[in-house]
PDB file of N, CA and C in Angstrom:
ATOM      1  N   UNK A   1      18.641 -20.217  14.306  1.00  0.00           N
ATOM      2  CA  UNK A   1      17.589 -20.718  13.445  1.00  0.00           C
ATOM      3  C   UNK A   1      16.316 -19.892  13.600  1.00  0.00           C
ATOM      4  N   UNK A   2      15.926 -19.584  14.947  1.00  0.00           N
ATOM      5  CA  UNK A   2      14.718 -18.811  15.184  1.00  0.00           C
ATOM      6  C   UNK A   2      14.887 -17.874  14.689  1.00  0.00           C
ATOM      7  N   UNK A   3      16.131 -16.838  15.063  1.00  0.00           N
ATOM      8  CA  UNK A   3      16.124 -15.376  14.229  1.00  0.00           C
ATOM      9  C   UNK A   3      15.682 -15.289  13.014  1.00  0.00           C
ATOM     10  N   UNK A   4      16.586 -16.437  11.785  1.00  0.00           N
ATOM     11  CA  UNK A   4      16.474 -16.124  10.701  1.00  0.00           C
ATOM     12  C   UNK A   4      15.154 -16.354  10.302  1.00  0.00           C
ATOM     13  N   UNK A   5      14.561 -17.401  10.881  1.00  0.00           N
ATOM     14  CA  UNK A   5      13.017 -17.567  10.542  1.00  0.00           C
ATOM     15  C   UNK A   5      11.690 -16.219  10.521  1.00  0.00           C
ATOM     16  N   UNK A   6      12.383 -15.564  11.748  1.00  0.00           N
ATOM     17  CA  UNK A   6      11.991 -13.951  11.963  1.00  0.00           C
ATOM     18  C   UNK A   6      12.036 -13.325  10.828  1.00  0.00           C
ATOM     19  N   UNK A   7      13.575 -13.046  10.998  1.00  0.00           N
ATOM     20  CA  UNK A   7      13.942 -12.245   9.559  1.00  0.00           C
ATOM     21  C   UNK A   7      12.972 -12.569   7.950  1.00  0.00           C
ATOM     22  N   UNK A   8      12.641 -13.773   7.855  1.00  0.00           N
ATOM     23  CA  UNK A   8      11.863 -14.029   6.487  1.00  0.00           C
ATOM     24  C   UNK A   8      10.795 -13.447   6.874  1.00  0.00           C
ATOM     25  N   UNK A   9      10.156 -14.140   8.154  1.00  0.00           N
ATOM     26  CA  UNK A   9       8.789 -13.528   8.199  1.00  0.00           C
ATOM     27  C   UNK A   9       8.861 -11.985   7.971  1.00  0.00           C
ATOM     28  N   UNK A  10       9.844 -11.360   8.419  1.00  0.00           N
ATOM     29  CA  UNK A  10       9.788  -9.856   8.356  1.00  0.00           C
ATOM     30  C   UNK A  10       9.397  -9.311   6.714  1.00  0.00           C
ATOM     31  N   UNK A  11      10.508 -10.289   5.872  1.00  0.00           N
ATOM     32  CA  UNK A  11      11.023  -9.766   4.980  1.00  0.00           C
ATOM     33  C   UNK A  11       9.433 -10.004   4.212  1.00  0.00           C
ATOM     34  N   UNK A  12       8.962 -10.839   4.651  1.00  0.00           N
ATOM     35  CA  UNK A  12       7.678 -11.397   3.748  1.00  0.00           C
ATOM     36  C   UNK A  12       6.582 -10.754   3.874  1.00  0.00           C
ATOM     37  N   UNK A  13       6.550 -10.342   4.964  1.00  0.00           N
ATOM     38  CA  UNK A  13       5.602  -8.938   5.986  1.00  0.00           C
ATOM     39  C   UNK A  13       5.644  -7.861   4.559  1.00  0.00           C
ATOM     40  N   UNK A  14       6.713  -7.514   4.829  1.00  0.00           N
ATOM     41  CA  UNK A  14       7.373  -6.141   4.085  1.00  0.00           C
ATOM     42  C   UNK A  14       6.759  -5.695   2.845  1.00  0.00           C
ATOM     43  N   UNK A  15       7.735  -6.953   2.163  1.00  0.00           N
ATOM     44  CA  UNK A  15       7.421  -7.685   0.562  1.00  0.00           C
ATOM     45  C   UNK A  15       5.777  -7.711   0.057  1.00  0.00           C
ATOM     46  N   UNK A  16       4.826  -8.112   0.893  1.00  0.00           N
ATOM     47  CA  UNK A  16       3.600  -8.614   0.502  1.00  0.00           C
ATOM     48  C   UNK A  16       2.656  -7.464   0.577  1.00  0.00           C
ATOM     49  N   UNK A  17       3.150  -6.753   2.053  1.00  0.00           N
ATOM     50  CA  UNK A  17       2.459  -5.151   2.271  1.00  0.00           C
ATOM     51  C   UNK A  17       2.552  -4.105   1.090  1.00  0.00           C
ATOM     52  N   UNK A  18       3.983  -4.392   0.454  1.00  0.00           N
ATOM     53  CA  UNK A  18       3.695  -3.171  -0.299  1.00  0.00           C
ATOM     54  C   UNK A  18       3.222  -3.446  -1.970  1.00  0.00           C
ATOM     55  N   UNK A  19       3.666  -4.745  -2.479  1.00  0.00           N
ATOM     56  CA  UNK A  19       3.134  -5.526  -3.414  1.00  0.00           C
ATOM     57  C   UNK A  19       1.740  -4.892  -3.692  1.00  0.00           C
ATOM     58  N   UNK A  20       0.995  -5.341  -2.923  1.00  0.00           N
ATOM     59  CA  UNK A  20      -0.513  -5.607  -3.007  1.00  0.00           C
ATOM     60  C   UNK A  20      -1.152  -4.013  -3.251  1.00  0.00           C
ATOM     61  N   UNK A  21      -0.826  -3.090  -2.295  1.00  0.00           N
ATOM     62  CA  UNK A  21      -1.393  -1.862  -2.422  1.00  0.00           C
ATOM     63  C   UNK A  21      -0.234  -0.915  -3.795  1.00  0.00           C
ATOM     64  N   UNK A  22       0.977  -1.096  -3.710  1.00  0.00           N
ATOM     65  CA  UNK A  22       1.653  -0.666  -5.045  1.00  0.00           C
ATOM     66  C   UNK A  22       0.960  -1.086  -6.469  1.00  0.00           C
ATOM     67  N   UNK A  23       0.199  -2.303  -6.486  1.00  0.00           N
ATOM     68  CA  UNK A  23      -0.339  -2.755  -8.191  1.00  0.00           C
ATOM     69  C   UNK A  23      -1.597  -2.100  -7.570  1.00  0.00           C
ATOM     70  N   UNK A  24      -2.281  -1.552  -6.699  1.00  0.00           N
ATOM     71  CA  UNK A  24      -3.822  -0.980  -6.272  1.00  0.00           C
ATOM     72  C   UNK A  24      -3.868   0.470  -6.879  1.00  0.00           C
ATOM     73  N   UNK A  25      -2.203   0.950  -6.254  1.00  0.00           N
ATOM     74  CA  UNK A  25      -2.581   2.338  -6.605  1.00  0.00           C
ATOM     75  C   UNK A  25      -2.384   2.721  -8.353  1.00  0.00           C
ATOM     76  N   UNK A  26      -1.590   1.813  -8.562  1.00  0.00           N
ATOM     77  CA  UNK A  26      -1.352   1.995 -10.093  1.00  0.00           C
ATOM     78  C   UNK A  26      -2.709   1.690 -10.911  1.00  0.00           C
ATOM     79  N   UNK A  27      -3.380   0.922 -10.694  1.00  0.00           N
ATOM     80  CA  UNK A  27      -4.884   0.477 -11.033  1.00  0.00           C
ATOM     81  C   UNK A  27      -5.640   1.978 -10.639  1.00  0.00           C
ATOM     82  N   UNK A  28      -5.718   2.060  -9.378  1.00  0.00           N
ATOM     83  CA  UNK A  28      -6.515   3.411  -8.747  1.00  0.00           C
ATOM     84  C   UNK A  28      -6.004   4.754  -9.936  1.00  0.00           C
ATOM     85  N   UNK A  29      -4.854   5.341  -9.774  1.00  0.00           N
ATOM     86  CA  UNK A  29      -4.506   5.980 -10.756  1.00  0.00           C
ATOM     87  C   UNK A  29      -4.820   5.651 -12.008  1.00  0.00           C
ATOM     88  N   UNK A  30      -4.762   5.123 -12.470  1.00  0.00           N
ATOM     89  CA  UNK A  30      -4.766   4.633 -14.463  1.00  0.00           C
ATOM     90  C   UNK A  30      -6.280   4.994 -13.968  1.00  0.00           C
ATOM     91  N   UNK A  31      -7.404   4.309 -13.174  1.00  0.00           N
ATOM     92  CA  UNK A  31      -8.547   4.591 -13.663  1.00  0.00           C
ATOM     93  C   UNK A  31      -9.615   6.283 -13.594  1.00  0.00           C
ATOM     94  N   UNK A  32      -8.434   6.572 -12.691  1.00  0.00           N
ATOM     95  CA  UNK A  32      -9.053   8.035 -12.190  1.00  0.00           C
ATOM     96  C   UNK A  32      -8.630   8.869 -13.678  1.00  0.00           C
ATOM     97  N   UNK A  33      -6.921   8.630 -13.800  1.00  0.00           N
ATOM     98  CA  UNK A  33      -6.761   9.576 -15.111  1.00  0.00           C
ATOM     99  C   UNK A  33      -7.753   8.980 -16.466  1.00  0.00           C
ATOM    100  N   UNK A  34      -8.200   8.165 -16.501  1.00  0.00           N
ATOM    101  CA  UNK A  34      -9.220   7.912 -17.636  1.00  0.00           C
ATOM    102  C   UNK A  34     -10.597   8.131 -17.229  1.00  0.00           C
ATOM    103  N   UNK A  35     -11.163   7.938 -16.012  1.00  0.00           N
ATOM    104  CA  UNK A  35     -12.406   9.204 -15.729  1.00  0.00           C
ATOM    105  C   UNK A  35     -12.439  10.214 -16.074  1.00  0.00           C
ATOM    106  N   UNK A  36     -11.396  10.837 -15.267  1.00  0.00           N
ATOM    107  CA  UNK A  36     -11.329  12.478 -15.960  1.00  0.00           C
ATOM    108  C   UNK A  36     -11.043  13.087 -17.299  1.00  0.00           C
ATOM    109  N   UNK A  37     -10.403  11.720 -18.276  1.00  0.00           N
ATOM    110  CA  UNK A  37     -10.486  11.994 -19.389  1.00  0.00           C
ATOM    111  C   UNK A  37     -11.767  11.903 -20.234  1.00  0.00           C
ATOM    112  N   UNK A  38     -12.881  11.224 -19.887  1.00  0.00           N
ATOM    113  CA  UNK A  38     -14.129  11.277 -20.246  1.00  0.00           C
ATOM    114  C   UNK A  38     -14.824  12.611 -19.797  1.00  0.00           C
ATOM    115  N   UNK A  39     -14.806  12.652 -18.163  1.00  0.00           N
ATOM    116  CA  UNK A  39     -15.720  13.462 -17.842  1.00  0.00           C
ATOM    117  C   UNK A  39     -14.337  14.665 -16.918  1.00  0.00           C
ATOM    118  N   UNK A  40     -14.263  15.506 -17.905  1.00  0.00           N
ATOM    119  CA  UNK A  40     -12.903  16.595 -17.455  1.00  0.00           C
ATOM    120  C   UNK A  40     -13.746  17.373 -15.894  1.00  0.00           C
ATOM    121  N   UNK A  41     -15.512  17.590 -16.556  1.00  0.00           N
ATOM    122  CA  UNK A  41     -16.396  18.419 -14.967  1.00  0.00           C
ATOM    123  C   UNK A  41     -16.146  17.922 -13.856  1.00  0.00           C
ATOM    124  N   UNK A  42     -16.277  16.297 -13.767  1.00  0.00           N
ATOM    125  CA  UNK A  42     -15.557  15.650 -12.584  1.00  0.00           C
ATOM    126  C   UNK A  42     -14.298  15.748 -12.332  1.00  0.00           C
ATOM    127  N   UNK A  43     -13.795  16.457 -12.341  1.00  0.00           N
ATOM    128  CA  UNK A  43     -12.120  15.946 -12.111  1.00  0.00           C
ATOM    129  C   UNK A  43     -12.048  16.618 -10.197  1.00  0.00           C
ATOM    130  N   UNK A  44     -12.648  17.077  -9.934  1.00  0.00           N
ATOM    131  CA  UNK A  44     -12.411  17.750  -8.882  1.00  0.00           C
ATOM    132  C   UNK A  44     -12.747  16.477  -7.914  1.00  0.00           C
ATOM    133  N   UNK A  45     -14.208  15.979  -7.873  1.00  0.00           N
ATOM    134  CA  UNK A  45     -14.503  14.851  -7.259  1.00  0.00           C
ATOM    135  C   UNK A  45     -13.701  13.097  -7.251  1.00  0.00           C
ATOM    136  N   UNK A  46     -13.565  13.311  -8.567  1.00  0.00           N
ATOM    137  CA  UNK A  46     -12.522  11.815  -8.770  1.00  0.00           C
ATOM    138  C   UNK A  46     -11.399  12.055  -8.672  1.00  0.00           C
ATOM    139  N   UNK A  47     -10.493  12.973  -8.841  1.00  0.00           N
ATOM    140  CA  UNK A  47      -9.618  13.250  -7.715  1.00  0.00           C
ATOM    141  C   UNK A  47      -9.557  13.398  -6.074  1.00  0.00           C
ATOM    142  N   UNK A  48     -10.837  14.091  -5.694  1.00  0.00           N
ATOM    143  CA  UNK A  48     -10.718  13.578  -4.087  1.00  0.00           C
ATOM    144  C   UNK A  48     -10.751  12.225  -3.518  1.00  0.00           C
ATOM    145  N   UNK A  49     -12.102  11.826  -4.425  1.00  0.00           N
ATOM    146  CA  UNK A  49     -11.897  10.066  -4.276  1.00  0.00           C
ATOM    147  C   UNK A  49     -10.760   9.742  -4.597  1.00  0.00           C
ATOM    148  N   UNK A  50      -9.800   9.501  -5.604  1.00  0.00           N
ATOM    149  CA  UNK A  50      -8.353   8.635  -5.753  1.00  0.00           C
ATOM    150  C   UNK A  50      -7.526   9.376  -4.243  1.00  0.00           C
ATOM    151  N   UNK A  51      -7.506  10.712  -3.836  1.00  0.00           N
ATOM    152  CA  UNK A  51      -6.306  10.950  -2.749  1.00  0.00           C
ATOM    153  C   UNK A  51      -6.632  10.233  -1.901  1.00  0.00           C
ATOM    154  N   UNK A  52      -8.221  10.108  -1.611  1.00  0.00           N
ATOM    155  CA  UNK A  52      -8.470   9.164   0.049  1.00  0.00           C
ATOM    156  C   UNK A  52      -8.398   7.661   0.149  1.00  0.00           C
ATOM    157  N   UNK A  53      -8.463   7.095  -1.451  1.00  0.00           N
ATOM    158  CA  UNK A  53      -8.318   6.190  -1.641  1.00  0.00           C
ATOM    159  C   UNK A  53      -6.442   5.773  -1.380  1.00  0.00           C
ATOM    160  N   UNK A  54      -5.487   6.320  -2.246  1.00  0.00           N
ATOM    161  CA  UNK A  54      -4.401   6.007  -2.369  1.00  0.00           C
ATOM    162  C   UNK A  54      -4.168   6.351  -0.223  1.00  0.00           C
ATOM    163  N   UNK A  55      -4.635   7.208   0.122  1.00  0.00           N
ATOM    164  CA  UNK A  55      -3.758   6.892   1.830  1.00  0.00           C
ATOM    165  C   UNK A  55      -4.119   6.235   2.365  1.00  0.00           C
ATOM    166  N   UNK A  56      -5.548   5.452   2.044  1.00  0.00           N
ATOM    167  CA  UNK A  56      -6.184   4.442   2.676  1.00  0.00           C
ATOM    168  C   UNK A  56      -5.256   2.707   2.310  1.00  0.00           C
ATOM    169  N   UNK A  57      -4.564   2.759   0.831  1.00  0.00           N
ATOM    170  CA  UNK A  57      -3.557   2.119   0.556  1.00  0.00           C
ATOM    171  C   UNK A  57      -2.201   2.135   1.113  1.00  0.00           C
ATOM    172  N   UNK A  58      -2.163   3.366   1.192  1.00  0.00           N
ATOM    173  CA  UNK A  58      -0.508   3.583   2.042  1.00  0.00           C
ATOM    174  C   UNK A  58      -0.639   3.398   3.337  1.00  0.00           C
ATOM    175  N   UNK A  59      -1.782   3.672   3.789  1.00  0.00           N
ATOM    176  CA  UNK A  59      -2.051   3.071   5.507  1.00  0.00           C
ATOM    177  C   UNK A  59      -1.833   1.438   5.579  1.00  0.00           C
ATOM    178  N   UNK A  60      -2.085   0.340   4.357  1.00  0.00           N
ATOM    179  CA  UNK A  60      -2.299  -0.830   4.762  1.00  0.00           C
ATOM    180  C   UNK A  60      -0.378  -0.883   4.372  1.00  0.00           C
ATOM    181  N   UNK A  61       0.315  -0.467   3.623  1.00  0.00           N
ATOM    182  CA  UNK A  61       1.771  -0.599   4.012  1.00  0.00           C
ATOM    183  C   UNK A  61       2.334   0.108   5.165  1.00  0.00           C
ATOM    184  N   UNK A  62       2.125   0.990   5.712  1.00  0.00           N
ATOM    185  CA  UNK A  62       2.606   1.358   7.050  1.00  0.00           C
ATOM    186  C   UNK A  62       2.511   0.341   7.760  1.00  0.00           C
ATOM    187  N   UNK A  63       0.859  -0.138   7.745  1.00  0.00           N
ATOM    188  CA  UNK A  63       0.893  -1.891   9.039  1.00  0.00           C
ATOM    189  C   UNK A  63       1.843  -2.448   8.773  1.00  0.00           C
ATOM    190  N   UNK A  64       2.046  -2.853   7.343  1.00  0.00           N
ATOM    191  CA  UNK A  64       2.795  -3.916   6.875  1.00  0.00           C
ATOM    192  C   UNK A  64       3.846  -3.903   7.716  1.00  0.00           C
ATOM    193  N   UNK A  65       4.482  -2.326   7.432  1.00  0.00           N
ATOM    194  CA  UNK A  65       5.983  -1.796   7.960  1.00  0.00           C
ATOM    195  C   UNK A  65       5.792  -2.392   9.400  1.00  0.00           C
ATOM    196  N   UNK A  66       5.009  -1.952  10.115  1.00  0.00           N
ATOM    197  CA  UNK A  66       4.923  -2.018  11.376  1.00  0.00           C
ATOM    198  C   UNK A  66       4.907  -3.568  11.829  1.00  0.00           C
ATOM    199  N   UNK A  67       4.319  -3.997  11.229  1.00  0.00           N
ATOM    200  CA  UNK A  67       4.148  -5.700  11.608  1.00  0.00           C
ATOM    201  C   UNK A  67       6.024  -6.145  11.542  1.00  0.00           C
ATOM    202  N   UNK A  68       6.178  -5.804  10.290  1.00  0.00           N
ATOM    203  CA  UNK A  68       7.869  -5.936  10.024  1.00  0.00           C
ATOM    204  C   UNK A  68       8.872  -5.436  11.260  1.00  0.00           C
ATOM    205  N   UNK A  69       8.777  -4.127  12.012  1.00  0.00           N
ATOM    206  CA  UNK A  69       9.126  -3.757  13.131  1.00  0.00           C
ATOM    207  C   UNK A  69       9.513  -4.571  14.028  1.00  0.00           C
ATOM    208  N   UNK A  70       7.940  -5.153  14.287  1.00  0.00           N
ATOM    209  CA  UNK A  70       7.346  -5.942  15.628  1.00  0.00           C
ATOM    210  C   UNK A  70       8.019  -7.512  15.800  1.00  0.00           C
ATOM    211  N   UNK A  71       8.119  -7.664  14.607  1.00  0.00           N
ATOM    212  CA  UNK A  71       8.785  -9.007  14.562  1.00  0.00           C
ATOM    213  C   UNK A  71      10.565  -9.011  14.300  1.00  0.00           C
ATOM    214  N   UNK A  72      10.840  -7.803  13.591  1.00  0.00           N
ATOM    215  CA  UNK A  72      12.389  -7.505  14.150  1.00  0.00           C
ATOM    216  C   UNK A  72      12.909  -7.400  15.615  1.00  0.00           C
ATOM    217  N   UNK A  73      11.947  -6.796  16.452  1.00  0.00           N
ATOM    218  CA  UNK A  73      12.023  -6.502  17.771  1.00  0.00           C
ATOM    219  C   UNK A  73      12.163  -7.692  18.430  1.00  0.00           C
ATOM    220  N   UNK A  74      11.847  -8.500  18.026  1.00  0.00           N
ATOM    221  CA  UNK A  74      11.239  -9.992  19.160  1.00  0.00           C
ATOM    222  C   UNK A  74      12.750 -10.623  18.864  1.00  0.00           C
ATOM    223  N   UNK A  75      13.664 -10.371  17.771  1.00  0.00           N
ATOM    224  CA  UNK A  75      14.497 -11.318  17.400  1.00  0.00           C
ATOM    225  C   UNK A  75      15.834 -11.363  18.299  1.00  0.00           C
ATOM    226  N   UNK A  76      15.726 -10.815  19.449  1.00  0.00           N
ATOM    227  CA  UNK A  76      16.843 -10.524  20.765  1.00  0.00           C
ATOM    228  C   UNK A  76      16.208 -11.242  21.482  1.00  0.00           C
TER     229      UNK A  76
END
């Protein structure tokens, strides 16, 4: 009973980590490619902003991953 209770939490870990920052970056993207479609001079700058932005997103699913790990581990 405990394991499987693990296992959800894992799965829910997982599930919710990448949810949240996957609809961010799609938002982040759509709005950068329509900046630069206004202002093409910026593209150099609103592109650096969206790259540091999107790993700053992929960093909060790595935790996710990792939280998911941590609680697979415990289930022995």
């Amino acid at each position: 009973m405990e394991n499987g209770m693990i296992a959800i939490a894992a799965a829910i870990a997982i599930g919710l980590s990448t949810l949240g920052p996957g609809l961010g970056q799609g938002r982040a993207a759509a709005g950068a490619m329509e900046a630069m479609g206004r202002q093409p001079e910026a593209a150099g700058e609103i592109r650096t902003s969206l790259i540091l932005a999107l790993a700053f997103m992929e960093a909060l699913t790595i935790f996710g991953l990792l939280i998911a790990f941590m609680l697979v581990g415990n289930m022995s």
